[in-house]
Protein backbone atom coordinates (compact mmCIF):
# COMPACT_ATOMS: atom_id res chain seq x y z
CA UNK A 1 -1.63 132.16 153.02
CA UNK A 2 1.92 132.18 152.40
CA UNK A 3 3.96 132.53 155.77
CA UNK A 4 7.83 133.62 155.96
CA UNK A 5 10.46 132.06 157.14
CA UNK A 6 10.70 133.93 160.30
CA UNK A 7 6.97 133.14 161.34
CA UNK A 8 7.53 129.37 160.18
CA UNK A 9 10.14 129.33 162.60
CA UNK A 10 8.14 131.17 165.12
CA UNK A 11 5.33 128.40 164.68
CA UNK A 12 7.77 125.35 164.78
CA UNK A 13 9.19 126.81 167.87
CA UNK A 14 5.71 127.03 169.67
CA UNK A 15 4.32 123.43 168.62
CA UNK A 16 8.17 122.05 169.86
CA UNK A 17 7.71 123.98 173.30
CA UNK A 18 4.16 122.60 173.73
CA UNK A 19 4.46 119.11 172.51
CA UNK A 20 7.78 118.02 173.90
CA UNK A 21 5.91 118.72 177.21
CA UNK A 22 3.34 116.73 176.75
CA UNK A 23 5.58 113.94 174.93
CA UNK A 24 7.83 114.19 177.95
CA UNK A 25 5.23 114.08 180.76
CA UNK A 26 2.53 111.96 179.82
CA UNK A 27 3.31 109.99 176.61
CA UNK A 28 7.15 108.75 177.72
CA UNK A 29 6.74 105.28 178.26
CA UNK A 30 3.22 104.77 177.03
CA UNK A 31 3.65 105.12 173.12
CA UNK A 32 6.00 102.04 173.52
CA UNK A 33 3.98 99.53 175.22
CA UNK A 34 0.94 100.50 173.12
CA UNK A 35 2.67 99.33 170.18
CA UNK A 36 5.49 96.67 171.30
CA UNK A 37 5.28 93.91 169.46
CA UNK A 38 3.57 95.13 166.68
CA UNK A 39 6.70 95.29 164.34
CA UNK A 40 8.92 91.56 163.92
CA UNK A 41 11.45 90.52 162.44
CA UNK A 42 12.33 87.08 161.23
CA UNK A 43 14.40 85.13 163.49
CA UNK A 44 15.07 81.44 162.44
CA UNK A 45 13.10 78.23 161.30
CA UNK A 46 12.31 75.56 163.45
CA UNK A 47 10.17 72.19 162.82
CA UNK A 48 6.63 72.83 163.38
CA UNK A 49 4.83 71.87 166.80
CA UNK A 50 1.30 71.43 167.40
CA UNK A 51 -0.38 74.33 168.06
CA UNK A 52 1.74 76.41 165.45
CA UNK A 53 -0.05 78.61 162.74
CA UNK A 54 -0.07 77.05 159.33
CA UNK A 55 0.22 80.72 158.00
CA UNK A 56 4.00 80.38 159.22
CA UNK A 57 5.13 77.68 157.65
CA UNK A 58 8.41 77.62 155.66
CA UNK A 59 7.21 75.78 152.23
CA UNK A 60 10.61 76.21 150.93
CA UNK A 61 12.27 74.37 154.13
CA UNK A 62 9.64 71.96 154.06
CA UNK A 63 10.09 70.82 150.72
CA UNK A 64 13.97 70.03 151.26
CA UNK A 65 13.59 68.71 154.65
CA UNK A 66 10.29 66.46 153.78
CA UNK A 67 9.18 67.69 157.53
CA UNK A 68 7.37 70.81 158.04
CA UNK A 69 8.95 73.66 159.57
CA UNK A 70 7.90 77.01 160.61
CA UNK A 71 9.33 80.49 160.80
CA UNK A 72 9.92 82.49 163.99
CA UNK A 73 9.82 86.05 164.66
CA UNK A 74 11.12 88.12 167.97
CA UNK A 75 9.88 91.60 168.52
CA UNK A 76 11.99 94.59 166.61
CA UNK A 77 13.38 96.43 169.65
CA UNK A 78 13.44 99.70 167.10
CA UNK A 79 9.93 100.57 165.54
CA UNK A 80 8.86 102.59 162.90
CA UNK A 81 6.37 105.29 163.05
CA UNK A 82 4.97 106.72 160.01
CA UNK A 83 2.54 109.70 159.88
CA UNK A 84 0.34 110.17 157.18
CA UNK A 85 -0.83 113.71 157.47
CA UNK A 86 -4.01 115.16 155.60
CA UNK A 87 -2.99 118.58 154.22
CA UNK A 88 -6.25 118.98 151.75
CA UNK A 89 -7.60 122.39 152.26
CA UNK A 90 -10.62 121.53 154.15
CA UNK A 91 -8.15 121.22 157.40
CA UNK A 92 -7.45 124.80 157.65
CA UNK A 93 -11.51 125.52 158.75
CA UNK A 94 -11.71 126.20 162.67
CA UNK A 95 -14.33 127.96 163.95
CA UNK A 96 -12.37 128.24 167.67
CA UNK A 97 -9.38 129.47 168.22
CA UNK A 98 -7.74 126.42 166.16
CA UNK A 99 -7.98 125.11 162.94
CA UNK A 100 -7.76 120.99 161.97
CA UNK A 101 -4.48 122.22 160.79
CA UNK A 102 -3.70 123.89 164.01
CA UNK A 103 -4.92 120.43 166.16
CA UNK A 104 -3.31 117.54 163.83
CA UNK A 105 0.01 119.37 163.91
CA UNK A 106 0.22 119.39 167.47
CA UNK A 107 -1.19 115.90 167.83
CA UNK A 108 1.70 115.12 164.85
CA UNK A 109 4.44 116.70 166.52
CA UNK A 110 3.58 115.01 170.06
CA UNK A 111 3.50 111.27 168.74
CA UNK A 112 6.90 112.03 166.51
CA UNK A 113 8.50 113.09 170.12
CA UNK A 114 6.99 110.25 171.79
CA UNK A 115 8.53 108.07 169.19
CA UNK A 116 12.16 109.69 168.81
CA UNK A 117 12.24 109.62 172.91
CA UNK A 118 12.05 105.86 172.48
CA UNK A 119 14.56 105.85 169.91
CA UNK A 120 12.49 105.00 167.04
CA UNK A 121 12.53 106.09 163.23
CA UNK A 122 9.93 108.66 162.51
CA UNK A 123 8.76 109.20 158.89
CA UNK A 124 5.99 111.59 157.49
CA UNK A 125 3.81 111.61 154.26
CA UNK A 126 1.90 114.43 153.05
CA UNK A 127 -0.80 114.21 150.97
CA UNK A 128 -4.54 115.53 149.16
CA UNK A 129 -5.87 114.34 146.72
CA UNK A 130 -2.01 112.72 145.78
CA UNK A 131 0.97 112.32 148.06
CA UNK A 132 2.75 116.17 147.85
CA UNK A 133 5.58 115.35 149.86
CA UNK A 134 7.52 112.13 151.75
CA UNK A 135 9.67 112.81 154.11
CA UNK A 136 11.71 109.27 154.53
CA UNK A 137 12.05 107.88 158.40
CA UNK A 138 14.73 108.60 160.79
CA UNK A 139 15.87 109.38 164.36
CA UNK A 140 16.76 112.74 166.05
CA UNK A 141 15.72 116.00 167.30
CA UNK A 142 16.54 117.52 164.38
CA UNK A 143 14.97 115.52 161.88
CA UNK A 144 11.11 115.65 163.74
CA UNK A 145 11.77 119.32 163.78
CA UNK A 146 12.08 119.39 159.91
CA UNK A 147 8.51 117.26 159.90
CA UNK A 148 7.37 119.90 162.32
CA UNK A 149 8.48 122.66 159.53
CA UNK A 150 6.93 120.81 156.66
CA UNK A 151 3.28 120.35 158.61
CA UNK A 152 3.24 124.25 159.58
CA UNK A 153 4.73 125.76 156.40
CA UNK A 154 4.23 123.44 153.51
CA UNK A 155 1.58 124.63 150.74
CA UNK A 156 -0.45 121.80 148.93
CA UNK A 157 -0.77 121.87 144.85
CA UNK A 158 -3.61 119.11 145.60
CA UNK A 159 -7.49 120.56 146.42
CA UNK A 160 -9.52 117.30 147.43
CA UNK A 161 -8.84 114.47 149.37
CA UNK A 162 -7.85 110.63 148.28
CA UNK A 163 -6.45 108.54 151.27
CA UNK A 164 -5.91 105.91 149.01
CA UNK A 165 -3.19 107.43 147.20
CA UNK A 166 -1.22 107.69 150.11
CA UNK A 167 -2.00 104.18 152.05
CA UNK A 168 -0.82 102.73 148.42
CA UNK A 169 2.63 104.85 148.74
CA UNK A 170 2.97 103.16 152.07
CA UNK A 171 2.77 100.59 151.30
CA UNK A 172 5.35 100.72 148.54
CA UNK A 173 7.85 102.56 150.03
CA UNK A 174 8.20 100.36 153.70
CA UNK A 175 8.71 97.02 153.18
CA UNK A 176 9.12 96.49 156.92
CA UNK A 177 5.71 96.74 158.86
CA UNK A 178 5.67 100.25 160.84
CA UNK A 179 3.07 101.62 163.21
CA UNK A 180 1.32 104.42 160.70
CA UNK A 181 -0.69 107.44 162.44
CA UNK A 182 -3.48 108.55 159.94
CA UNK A 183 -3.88 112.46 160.72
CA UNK A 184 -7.09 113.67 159.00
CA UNK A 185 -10.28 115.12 159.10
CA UNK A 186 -11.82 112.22 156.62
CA UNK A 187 -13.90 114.08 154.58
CA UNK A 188 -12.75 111.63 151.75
CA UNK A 189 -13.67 112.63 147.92
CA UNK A 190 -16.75 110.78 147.21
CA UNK A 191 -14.96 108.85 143.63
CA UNK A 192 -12.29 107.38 146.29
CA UNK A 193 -14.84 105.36 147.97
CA UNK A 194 -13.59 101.80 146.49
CA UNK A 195 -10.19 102.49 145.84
CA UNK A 196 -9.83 103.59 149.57
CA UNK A 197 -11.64 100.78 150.57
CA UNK A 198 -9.07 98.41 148.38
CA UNK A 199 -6.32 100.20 149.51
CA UNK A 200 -7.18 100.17 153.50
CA UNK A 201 -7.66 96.05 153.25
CA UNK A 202 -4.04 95.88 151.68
CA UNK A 203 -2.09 98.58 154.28
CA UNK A 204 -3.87 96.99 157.67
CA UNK A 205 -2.65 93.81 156.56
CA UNK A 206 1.11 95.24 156.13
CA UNK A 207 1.18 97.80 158.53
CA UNK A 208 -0.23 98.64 162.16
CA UNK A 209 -2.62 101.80 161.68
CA UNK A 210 -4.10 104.28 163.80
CA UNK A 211 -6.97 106.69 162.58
CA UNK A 212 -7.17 109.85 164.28
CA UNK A 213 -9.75 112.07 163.18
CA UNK A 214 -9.86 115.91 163.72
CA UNK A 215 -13.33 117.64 162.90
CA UNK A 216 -14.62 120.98 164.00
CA UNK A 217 -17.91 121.31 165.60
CA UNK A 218 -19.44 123.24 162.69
CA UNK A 219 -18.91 120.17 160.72
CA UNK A 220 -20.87 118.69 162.61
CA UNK A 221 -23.55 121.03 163.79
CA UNK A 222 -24.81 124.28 162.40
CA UNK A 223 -25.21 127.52 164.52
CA UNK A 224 -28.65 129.26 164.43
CA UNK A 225 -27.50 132.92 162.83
CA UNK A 226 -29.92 133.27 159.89
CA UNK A 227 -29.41 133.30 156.15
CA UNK A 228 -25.22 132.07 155.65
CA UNK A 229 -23.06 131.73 152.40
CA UNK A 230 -21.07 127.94 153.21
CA UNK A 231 -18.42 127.33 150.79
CA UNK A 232 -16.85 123.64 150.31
CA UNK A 233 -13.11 123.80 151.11
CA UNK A 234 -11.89 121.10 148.39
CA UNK A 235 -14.65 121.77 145.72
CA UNK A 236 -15.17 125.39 146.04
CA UNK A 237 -18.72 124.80 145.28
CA UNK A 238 -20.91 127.40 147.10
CA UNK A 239 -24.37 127.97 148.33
CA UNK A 240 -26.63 129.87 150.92
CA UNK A 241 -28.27 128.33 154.07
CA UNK A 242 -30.85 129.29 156.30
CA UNK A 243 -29.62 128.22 159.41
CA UNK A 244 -32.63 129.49 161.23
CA UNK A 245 -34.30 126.24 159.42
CA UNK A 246 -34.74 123.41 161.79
CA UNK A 247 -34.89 121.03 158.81
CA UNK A 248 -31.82 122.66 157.14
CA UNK A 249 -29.44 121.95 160.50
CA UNK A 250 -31.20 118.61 161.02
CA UNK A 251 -30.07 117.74 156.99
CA UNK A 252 -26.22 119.29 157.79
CA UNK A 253 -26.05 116.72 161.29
CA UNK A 254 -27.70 114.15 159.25
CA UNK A 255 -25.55 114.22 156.24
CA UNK A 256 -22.27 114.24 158.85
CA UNK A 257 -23.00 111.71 160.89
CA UNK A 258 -24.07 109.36 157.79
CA UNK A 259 -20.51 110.03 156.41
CA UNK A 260 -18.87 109.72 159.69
CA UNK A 261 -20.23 106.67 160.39
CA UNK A 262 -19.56 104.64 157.13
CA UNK A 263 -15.75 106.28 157.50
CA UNK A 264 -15.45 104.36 160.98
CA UNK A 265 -17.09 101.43 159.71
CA UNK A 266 -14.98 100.94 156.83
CA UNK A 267 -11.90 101.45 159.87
CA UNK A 268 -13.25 99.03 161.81
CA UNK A 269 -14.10 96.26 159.18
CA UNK A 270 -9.99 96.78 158.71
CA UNK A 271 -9.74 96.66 162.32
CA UNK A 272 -7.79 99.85 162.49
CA UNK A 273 -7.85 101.40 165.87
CA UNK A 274 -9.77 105.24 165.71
CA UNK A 275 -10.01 108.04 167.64
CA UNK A 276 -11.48 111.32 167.85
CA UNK A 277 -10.61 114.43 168.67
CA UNK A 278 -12.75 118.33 168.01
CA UNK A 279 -10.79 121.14 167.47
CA UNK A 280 -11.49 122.63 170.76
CA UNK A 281 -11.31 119.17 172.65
CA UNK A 282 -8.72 117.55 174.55
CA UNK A 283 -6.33 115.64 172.26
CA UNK A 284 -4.58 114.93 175.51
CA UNK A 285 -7.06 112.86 176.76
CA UNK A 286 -8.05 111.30 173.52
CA UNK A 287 -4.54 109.87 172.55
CA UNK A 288 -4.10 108.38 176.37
CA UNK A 289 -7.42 106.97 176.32
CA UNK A 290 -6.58 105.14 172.96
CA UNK A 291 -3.15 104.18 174.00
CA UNK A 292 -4.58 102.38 176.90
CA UNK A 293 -7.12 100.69 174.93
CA UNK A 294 -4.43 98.62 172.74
């Protein structure tokens, strides 16, 4: 559905009212020592000491010196947050009062305020099943309400899903490591399984990333209502259940969970931090409880 301009605004205006709150009230403070120290920056060479990883060694310094030497990084005092936002159309299903949509904006909007109260760069990327939009870091109130804009208003060309498309445009458009907030529901096209896989190995190891999954309970669970016409969001492929089957729910919670839990075992095997949040859960809750965790 195409909105206007005046309900964009409208929108942009709630999410700001709601998750400047939050950003100002619980996350001030927290989003920084989560993630200080995750970005550095080279400092200066000195001669290696015992102790010292071989992985920082200067082989160019080295070489001219004939005694090894090793490079030193401090801590960037200004970060980087990039947010790589899912805008396939399987995140506009909700069967609550919000949608995916609804729930990763909000989250989206909260962590950019978080960031830009700590002074930091925020940056967004949009993508589907190919990267529809990148909108390039910076600071100010003014720029994370243009991100807002974008995640409430902007309409995708894209219909499935390949997170490897836009981990790869990460990583070639920040050179400089940046804390990177993956905002999906991760129902992943089934011909990106390798490429994704590929392309999560290469971004971990550049970048610090953060998975944050949305799902709605029905995607998850079916309700018992009878004979129902389901139609797949990103394929458009359609076809009637009877939910009244015990075997047919059982297959639809089997089938979920099985893809759910090779998703967050390909995360972890990256060692990318995860969390989860249902559309009628408390994000809240779910972002401080991860926060603490790092």
């Amino acid at each position: 559905m195409q909105l206007s301009e005046n309900e964009i605004l409208r929108r942009v205006r709630r999410v700001e009212i709601k998750t400047r709150g939050l950003s100002d009230e619980i996350f001030a403070g927290k989003y920084h020592t989560a993630f200080r120290g995750r970005g550095m920056s080279f400092s200066e060479v000195r001669e290696y000491r015992v102790g010292d990883d071989v992985r920082d060694i200067d082989w160019n310094v080295t070489a001219r010196t004939e005694r090894a030497h090793v490079k030193v990084y401090e801590e960037e005092r200004e970060l980087t947050m990039m947010l790589l936002v899912d805008v396939s159309p399987s995140r506009l299903f909700g069967s609550k009062e919000l949608t995916k949509k609804n729930v990763i904006t909000e989250i989206a909007a909260t962590l950019a305020f978080s960031a830009s109260k700590n002074n930091d760069k925020v940056g967004c990327i949009l993508f589907s099943d190919h990267v529809e939009k990148f909108i390039p870091p910076k600071k100010g109130r003014s720029h994370i309400l243009t991100i807002i804009r974008e995640l409430v208003g902007f309409q995708p060309t894209g219909t499935s899903t390949h997170l490897s498309e836009a981990l790869r445009y990460l990583v070639g458009v920040n050179k400089k490591r940046t804390t990177t907030f993956i905002l999906s529901d991760f129902i992943n096209s089934e011909g990106d399984r390798q490429k994704l896989e590929d392309a999560l190995k290469i971004a971990s190891s550049k970048h610090d990333i953060v998975a944050i999954e949305v799902y709605d309970e029905r995607d998850r669970e079916l309700p018992d209502v009878g004979i129902i016409e389901v139609e797949d969001a990103e394929t458009g492929q359609r076809e009637w259940l009877d939910t009244s089957s015990g075997k047919v729910r059982e297959y639809w919670l089997k089938r979920f969970d099985e893809e759910h839990a090779d998703m967050q075992s390909l995360l972890k095997h990256n060692r990318i931090d995860r969390a989860s949040v249902a559309t009628d859960g408390d994000y809240v809750a779910e972002l401080i409880k991860m926060f603490k965790q790092r």
